[in-house]
C-alpha atoms as a PDB file:
ATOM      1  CA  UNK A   1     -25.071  72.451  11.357  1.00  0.00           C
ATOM      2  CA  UNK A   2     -23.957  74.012   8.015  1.00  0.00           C
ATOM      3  CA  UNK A   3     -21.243  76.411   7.650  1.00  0.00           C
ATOM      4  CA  UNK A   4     -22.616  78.330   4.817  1.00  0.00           C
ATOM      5  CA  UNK A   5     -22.470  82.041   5.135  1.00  0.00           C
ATOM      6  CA  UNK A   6     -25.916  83.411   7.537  1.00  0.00           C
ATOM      7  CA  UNK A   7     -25.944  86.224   4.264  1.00  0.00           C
ATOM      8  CA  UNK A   8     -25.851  83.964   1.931  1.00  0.00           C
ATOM      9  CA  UNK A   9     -28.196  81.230   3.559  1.00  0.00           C
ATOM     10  CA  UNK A  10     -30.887  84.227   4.445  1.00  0.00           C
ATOM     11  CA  UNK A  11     -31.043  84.802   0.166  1.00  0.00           C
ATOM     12  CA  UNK A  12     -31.695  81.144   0.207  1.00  0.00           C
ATOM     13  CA  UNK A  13     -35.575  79.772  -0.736  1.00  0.00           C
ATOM     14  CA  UNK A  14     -35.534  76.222  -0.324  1.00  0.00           C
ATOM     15  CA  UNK A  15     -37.863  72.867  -1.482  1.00  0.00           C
ATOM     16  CA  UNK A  16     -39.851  71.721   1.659  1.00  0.00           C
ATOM     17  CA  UNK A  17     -36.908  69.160   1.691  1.00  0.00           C
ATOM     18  CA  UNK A  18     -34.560  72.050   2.403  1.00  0.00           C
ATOM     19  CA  UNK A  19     -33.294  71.635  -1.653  1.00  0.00           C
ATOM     20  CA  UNK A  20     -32.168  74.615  -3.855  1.00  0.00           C
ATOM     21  CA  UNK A  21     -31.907  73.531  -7.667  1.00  0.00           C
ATOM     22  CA  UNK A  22     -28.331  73.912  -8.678  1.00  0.00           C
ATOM     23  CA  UNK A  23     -27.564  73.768 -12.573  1.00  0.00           C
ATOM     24  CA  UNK A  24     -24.238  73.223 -13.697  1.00  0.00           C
ATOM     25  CA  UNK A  25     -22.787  74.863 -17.017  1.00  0.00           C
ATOM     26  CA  UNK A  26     -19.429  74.733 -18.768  1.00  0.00           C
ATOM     27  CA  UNK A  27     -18.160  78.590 -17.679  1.00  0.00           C
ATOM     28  CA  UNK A  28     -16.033  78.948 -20.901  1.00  0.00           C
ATOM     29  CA  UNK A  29     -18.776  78.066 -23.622  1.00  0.00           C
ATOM     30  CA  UNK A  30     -22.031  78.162 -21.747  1.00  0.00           C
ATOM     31  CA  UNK A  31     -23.000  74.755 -22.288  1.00  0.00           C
ATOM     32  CA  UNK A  32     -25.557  73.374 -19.731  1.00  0.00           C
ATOM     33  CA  UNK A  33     -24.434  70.210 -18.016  1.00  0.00           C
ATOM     34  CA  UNK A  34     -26.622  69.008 -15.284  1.00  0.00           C
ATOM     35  CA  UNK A  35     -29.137  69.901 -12.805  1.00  0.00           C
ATOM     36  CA  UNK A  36     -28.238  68.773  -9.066  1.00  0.00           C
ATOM     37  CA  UNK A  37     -29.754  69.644  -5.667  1.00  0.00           C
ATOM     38  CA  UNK A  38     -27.774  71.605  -3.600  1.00  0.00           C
ATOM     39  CA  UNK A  39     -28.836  72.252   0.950  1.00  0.00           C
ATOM     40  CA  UNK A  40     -26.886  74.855   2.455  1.00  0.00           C
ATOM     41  CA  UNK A  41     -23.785  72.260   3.580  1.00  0.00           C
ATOM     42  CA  UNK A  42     -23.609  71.366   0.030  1.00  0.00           C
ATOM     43  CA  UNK A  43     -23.192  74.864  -1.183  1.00  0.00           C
ATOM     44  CA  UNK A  44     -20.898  75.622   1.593  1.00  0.00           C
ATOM     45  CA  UNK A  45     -18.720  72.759   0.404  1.00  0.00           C
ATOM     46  CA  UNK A  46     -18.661  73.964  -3.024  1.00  0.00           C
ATOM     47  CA  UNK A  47     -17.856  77.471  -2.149  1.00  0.00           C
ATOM     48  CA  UNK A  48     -14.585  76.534   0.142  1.00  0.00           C
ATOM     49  CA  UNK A  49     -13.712  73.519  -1.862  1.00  0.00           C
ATOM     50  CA  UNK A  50     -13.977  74.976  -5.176  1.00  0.00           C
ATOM     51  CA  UNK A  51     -15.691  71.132  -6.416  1.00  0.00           C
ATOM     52  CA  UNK A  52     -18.851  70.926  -6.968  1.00  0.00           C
ATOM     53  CA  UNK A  53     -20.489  68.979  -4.202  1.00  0.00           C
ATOM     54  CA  UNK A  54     -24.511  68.221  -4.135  1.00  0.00           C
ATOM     55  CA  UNK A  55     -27.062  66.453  -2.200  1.00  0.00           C
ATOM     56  CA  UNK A  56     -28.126  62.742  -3.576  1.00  0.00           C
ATOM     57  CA  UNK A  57     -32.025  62.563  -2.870  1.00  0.00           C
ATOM     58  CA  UNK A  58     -31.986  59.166  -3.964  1.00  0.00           C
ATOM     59  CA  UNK A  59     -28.926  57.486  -1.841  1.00  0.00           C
ATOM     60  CA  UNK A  60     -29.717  60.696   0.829  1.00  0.00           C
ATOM     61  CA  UNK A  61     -25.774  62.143   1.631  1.00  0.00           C
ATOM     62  CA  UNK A  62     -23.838  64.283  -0.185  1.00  0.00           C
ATOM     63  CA  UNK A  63     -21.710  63.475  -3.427  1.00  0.00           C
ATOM     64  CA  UNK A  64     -18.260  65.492  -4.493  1.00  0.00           C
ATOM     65  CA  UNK A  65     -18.837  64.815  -8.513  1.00  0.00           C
ATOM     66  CA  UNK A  66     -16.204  63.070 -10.062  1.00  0.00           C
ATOM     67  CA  UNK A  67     -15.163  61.508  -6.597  1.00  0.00           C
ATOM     68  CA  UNK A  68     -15.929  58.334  -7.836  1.00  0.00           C
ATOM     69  CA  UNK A  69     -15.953  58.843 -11.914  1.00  0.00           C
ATOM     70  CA  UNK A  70     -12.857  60.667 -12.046  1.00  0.00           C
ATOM     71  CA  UNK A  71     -15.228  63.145 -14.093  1.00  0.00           C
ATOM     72  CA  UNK A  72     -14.621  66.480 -11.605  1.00  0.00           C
ATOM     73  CA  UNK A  73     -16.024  69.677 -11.653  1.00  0.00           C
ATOM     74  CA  UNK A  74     -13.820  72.533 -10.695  1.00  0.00           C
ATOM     75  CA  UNK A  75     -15.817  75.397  -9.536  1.00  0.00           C
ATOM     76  CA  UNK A  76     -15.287  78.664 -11.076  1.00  0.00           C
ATOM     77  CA  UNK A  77     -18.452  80.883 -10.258  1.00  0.00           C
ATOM     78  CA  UNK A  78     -21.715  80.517  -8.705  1.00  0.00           C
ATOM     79  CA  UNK A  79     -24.617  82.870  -8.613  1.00  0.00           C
ATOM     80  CA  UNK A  80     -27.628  82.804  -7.045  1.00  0.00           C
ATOM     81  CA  UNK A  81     -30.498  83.844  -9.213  1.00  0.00           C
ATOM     82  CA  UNK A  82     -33.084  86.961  -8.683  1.00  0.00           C
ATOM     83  CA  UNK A  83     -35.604  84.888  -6.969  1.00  0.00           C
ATOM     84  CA  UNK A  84     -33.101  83.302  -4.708  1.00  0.00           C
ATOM     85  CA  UNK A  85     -34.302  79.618  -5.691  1.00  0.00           C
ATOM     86  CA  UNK A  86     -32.204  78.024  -8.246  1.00  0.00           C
ATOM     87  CA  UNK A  87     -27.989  78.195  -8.205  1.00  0.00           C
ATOM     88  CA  UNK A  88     -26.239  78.766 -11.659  1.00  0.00           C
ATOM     89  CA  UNK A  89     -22.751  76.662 -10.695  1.00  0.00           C
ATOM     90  CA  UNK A  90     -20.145  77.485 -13.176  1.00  0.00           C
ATOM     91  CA  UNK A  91     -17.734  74.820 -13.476  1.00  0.00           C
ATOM     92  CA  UNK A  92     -14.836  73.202 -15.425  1.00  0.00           C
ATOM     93  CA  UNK A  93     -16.117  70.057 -16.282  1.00  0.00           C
ATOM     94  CA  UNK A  94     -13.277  67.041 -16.499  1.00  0.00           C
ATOM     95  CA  UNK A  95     -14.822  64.449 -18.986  1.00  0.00           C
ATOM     96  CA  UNK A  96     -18.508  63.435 -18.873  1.00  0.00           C
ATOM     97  CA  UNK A  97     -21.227  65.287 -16.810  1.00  0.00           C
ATOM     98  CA  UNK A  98     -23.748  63.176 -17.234  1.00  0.00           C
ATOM     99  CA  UNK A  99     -23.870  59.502 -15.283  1.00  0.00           C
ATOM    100  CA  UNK A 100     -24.838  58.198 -18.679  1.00  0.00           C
ATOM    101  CA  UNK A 101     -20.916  59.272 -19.471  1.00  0.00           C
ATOM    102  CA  UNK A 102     -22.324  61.674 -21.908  1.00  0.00           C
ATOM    103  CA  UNK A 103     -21.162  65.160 -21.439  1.00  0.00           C
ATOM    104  CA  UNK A 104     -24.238  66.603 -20.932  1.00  0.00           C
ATOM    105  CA  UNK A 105     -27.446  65.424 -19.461  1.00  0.00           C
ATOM    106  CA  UNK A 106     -29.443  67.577 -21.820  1.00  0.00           C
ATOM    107  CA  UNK A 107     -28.092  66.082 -25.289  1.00  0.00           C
ATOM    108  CA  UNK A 108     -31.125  63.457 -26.023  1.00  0.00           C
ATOM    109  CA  UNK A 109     -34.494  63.740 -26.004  1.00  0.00           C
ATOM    110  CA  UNK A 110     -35.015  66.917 -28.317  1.00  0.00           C
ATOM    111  CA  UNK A 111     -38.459  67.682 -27.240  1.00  0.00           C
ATOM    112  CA  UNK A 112     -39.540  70.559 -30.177  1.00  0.00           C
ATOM    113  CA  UNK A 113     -40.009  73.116 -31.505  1.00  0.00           C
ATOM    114  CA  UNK A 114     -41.307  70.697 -35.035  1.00  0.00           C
ATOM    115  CA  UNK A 115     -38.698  70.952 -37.958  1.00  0.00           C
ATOM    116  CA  UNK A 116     -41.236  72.700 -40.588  1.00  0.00           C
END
């Protein structure tokens, strides 16, 4: 049984797995850190913890990040965006995002546009 908010769960549209996409970005410069997947107990932990906390669909149970890294994410905003299916999660990254250890997940792979 979650304890997320009925107001805030009823805003909710989930995956069929009961997922919202939650991206994480550095609230001070904007920099985008990760995506994670987020059910309602995950959001609900996030919200009264004030660490990010997600939903692992690989291992299936939740993860605090940086429990185990060290690499934290302090929790400074989240929104919910117009279509109520993805969660902007504004954090305060400690050290790397990414479980590469890179700060971001998004800093290889430049797909385009083509340098002219």
């Amino acid at each position: 049984m979650s304890t997320l908010d009925p107001a805030i769960a009823a805003r909710l549209k989930r995956t069929v797995d009961g997922l919202v996409p939650a991206v994480a970005q550095q609230y001070d410069t904007g920099e985008v850190l990760m995506l994670g997947w987020m059910d309602d107990e995950a959001l609900a932990r996030t919200l009264t913890t004030g660490r990010a906390t997600y939903w692992s669909r690989s291992r299936q149970e939740y993860w605090v990040k940086g429990d185990t890294s060290g690499h934290v994410q302090w929790v400074k905003d989240v929104r919910l965006d117009c279509d109520g299916d993805t969660l902007l999660v504004k954090v305060d990254q400690v050290g790397a995002a990414c479980h590469t250890g890179e700060r971001t997940c998004f800093d290889a792979d430049r797909l385009g546009p083509a340098d002219d």
